[in-house]
C-alpha atoms as a PDB file:
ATOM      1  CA  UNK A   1      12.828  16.497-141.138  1.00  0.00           C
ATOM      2  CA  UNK A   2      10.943  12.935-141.625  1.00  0.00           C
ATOM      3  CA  UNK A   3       7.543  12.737-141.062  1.00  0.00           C
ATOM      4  CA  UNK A   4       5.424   9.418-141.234  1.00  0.00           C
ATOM      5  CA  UNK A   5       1.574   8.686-140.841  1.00  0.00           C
ATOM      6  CA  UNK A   6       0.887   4.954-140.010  1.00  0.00           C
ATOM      7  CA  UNK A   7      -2.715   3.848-138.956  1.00  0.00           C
ATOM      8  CA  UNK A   8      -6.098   4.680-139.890  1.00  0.00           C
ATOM      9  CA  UNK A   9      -9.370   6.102-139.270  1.00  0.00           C
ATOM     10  CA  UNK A  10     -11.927   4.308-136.733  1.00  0.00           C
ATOM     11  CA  UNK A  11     -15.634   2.807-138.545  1.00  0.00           C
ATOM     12  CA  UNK A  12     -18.858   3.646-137.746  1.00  0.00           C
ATOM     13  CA  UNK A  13     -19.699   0.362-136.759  1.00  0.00           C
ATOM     14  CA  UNK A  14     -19.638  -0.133-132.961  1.00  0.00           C
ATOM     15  CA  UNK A  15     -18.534  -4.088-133.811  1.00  0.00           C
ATOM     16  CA  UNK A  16     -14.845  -2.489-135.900  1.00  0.00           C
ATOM     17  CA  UNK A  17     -11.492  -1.836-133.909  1.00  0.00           C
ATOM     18  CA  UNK A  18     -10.142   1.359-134.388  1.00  0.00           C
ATOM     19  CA  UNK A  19      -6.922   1.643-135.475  1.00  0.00           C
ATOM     20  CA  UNK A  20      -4.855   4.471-133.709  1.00  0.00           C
ATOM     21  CA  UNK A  21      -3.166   6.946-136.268  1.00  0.00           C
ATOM     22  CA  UNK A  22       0.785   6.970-136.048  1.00  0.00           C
ATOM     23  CA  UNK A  23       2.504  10.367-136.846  1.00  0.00           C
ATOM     24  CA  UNK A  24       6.216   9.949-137.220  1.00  0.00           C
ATOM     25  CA  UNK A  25       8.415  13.374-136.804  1.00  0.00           C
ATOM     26  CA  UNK A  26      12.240  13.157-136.787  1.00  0.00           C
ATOM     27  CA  UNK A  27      13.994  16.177-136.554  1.00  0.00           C
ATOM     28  CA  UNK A  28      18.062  16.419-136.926  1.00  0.00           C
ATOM     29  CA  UNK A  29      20.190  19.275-135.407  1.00  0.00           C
ATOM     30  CA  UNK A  30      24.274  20.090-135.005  1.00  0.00           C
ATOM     31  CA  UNK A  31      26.124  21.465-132.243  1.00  0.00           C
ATOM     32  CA  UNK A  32      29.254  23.289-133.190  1.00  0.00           C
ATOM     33  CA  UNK A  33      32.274  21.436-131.617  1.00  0.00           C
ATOM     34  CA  UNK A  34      35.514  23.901-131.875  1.00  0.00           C
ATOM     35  CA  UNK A  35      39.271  23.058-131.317  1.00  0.00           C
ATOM     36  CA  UNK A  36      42.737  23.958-134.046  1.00  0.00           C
ATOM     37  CA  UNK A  37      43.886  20.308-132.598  1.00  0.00           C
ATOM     38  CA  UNK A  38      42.495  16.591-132.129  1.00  0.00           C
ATOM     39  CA  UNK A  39      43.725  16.865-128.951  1.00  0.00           C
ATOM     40  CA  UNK A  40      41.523  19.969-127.990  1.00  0.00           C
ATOM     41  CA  UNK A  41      38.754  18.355-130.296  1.00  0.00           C
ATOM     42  CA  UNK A  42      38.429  14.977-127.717  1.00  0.00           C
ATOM     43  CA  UNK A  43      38.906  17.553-124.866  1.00  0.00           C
ATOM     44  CA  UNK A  44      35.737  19.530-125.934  1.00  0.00           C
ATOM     45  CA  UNK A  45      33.894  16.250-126.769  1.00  0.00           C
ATOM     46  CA  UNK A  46      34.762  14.864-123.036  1.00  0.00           C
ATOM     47  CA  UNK A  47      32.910  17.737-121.989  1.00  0.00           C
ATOM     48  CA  UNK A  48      29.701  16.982-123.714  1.00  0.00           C
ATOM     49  CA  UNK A  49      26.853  18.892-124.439  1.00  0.00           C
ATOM     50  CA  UNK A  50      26.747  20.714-120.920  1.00  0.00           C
ATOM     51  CA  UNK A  51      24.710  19.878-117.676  1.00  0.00           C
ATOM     52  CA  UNK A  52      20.989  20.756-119.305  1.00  0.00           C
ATOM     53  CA  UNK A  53      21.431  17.770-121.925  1.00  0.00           C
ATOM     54  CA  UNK A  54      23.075  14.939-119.543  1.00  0.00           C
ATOM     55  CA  UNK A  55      26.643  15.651-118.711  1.00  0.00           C
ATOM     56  CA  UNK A  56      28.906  14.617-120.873  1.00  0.00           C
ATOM     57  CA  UNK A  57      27.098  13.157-123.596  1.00  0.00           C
ATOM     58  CA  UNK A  58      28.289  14.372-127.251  1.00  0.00           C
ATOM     59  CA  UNK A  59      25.116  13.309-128.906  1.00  0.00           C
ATOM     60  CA  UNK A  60      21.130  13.638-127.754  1.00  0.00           C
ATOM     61  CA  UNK A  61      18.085  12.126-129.118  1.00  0.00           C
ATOM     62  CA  UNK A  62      15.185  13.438-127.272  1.00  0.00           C
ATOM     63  CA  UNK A  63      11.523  11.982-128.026  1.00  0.00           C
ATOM     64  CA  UNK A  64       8.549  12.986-127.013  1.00  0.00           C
ATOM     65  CA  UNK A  65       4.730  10.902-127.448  1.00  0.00           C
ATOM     66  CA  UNK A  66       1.717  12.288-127.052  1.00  0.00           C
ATOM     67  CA  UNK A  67      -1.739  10.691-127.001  1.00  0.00           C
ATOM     68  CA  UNK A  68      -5.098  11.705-127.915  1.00  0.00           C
ATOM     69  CA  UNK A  69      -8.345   9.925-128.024  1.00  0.00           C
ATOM     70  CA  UNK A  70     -12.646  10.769-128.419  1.00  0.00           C
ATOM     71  CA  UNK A  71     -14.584   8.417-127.179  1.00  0.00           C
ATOM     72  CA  UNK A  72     -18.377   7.754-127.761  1.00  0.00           C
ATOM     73  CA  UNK A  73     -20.805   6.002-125.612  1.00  0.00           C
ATOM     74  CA  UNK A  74     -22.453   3.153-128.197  1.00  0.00           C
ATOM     75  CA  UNK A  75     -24.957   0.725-127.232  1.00  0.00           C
ATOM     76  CA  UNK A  76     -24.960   1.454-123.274  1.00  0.00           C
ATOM     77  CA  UNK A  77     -20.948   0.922-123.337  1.00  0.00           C
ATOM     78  CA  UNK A  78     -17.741   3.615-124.179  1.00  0.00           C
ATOM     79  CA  UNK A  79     -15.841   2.905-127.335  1.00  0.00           C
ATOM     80  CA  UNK A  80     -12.721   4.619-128.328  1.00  0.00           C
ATOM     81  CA  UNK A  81     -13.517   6.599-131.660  1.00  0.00           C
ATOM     82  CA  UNK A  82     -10.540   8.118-132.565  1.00  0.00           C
ATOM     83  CA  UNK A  83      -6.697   7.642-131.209  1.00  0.00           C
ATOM     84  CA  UNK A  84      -3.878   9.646-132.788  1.00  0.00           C
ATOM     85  CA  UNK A  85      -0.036   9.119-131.535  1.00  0.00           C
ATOM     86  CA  UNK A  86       2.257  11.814-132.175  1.00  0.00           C
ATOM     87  CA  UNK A  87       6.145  10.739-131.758  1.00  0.00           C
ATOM     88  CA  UNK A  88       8.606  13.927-132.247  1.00  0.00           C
ATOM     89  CA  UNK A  89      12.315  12.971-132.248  1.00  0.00           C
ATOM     90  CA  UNK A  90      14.893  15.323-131.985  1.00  0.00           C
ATOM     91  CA  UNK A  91      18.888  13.635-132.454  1.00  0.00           C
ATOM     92  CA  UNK A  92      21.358  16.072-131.905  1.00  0.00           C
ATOM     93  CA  UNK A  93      24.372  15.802-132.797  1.00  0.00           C
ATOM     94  CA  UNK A  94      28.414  17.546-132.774  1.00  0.00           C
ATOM     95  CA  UNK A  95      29.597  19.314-135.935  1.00  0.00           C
ATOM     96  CA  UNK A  96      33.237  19.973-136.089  1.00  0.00           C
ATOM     97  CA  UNK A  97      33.665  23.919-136.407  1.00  0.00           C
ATOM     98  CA  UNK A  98      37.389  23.760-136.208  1.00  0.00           C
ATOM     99  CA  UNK A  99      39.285  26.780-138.807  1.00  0.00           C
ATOM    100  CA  UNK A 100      40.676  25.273-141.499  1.00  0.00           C
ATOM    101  CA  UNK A 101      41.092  22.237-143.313  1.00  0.00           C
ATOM    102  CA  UNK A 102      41.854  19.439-140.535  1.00  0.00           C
ATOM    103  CA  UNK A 103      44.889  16.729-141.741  1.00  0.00           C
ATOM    104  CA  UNK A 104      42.776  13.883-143.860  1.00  0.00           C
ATOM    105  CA  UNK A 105      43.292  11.095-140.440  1.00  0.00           C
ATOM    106  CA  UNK A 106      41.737  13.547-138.278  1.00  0.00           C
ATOM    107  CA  UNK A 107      38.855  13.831-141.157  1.00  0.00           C
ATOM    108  CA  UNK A 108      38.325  10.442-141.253  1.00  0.00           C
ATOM    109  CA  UNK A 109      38.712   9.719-137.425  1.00  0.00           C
ATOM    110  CA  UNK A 110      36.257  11.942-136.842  1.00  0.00           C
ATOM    111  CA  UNK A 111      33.734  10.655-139.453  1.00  0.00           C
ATOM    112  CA  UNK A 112      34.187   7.200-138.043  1.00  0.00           C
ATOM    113  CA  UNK A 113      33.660   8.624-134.647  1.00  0.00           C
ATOM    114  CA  UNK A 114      30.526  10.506-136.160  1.00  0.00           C
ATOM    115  CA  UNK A 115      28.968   7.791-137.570  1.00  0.00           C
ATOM    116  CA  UNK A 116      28.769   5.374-134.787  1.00  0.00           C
ATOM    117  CA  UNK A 117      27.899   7.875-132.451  1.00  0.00           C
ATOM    118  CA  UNK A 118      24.860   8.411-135.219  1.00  0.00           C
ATOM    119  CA  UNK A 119      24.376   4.714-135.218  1.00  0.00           C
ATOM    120  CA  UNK A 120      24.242   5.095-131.212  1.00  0.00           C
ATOM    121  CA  UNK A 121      21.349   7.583-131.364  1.00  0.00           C
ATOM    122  CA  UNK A 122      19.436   6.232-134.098  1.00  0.00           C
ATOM    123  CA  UNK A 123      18.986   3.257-131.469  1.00  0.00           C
ATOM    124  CA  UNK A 124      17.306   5.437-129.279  1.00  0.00           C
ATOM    125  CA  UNK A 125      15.205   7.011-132.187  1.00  0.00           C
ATOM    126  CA  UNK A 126      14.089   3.148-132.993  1.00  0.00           C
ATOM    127  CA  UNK A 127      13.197   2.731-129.051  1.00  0.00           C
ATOM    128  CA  UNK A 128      11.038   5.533-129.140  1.00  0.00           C
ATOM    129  CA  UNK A 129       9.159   4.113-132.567  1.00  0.00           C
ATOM    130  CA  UNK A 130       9.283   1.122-131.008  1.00  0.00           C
ATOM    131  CA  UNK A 131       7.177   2.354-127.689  1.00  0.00           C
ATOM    132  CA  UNK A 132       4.963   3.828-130.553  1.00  0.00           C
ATOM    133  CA  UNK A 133       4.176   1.324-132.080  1.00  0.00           C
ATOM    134  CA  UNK A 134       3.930  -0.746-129.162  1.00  0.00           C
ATOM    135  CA  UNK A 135       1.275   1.673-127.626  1.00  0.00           C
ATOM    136  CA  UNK A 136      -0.477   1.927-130.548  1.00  0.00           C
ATOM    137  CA  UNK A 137      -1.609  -2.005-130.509  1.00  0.00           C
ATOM    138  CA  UNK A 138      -2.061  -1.713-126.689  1.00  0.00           C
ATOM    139  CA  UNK A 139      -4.944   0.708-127.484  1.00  0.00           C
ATOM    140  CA  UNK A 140      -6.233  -0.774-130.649  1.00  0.00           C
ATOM    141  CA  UNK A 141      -7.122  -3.847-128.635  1.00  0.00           C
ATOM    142  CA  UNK A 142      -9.014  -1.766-125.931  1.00  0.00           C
ATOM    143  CA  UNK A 143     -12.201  -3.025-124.963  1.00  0.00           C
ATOM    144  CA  UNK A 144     -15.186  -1.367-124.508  1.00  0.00           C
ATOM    145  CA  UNK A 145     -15.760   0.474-120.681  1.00  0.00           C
ATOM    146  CA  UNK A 146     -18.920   1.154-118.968  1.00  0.00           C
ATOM    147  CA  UNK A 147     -18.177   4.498-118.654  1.00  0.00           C
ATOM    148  CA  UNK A 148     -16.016   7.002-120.638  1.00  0.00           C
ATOM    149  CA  UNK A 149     -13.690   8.230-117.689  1.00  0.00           C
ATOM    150  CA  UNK A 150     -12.746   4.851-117.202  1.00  0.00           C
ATOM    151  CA  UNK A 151     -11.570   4.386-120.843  1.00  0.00           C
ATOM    152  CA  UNK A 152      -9.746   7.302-120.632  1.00  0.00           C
ATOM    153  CA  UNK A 153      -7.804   6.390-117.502  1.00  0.00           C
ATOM    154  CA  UNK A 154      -7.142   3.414-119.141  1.00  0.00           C
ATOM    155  CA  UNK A 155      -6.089   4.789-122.055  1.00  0.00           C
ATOM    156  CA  UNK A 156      -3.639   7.148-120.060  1.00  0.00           C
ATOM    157  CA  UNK A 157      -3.106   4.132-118.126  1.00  0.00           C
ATOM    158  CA  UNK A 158      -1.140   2.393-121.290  1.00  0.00           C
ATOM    159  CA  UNK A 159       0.388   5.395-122.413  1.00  0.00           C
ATOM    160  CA  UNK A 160       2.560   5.752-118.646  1.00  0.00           C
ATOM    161  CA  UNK A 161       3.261   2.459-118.833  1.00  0.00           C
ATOM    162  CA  UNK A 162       4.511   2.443-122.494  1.00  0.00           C
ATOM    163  CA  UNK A 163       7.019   6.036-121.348  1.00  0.00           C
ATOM    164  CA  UNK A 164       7.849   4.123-118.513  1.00  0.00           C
ATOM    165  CA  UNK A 165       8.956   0.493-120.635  1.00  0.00           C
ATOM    166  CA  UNK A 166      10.661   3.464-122.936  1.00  0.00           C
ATOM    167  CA  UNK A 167      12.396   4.599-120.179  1.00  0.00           C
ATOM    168  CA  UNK A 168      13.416   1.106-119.074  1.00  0.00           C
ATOM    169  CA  UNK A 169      14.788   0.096-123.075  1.00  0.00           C
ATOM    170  CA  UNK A 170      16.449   3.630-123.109  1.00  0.00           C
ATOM    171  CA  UNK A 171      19.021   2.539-119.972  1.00  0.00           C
ATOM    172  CA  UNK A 172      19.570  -0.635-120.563  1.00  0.00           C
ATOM    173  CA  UNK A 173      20.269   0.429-124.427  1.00  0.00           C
ATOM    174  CA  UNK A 174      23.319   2.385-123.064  1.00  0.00           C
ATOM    175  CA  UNK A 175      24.168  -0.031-120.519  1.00  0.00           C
ATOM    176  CA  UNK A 176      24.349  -2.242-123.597  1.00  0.00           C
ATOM    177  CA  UNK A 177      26.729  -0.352-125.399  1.00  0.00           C
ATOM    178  CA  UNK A 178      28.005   2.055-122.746  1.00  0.00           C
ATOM    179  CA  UNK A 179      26.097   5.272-124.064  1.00  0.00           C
ATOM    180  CA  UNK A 180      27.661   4.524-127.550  1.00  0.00           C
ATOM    181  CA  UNK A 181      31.680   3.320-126.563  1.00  0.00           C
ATOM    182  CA  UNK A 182      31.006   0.031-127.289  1.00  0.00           C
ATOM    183  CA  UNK A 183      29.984   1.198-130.955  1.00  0.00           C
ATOM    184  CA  UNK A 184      32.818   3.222-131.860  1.00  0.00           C
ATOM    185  CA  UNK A 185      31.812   6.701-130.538  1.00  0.00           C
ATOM    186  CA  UNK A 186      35.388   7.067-129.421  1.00  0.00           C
ATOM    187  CA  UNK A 187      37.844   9.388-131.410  1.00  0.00           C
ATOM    188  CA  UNK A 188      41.141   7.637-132.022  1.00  0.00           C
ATOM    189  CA  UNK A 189      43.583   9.165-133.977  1.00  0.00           C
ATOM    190  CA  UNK A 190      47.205  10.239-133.927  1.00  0.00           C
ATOM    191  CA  UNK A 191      48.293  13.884-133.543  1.00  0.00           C
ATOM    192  CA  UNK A 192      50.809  14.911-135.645  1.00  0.00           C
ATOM    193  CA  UNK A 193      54.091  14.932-135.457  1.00  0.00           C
END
């Protein structure tokens, strides 16, 4: 698990920005993927992960951002005090469970396989930072509202439309690379003779 703290603390002073606190969680998880044969090992991967986690996707980042924010009223006028955006990433990914010690092409097919489809969802891990980060200088450069209510729609304002741009980066990311073929996520090898 990676966890990372970007930002700050708000001032006092009614004049200072406040910079919204960052907190970075990745998480990492397997699936067990098991066949005796490559060719029951591609089988199982064309199948996916099952209908709850999009068909027949073999690998899953999931990312979740949450926003939270105190405001004070300062001077007749509603400042933001305090932000803090929390980003939890989940990528999970196959593990081959097969019995025994697979023939050393298979091994390395399925590394190569492995490692782009790891490449694949680390893109979508980056998207979600990304929208983080993004969102987080959307409300640093919020102005001051006449009334708090307003300042928090706004604030939840920002945060929809930075899920929705997400969203948005998320698809066209796979159109880009069709879900992960167009980076190697394919396993090619031979089966033995």
């Amino acid at each position: 698990m990676l966890a990372l703290l970007l930002g700050g603390a708000a001032g006092v002073h009614a004049a200072e920005r406040v910079v919204p606190t960052l907190t970075f969680i990745e998480r990492h998880t397997t699936y067990p993927v098991e066949a005796t044969s490559l060719r029951e090992l591609r089988r199982t991967l064309e199948q996916g992960m099952g209908s709850e986690n999009r068909g027949s996707s073999n690998g899953l980042t999931r990312s979740r951002i949450e926003v939270a924010h105190t405001a004070d009223a300062v001077e007749g006028r509603c400042r933001v005090h305090e932000i803090e955006i929390r980003v939890q990433v989940e990528i999970t990914l196959p593990r081959w469970a097969g019995p025994g010690q697979p023939p050393a092409q298979w091994r390395e097919a399925w590394e190569k396989s492995l490692a782009a489809l790891r490449m694949h969802e680390q893109g979508h891990r980056d998207n979600a930072m990304a929208a983080a980060v993004a969102l987080q200088e959307r409300l640093a450069a919020l102005p001051p509202a006449d009334e708090c209510k307003a300042l928090g729609r706004t604030v939840m304002r920002e945060f929809d439309r930075a899920m929705l741009r997400l969203a948005l980066r998320d698809e066209a990311y796979d159109r880009l690379t069709q879900h992960g073929l167009k980076q190697g996520t394919v396993l090619r090898a031979p089966e033995p003779p």
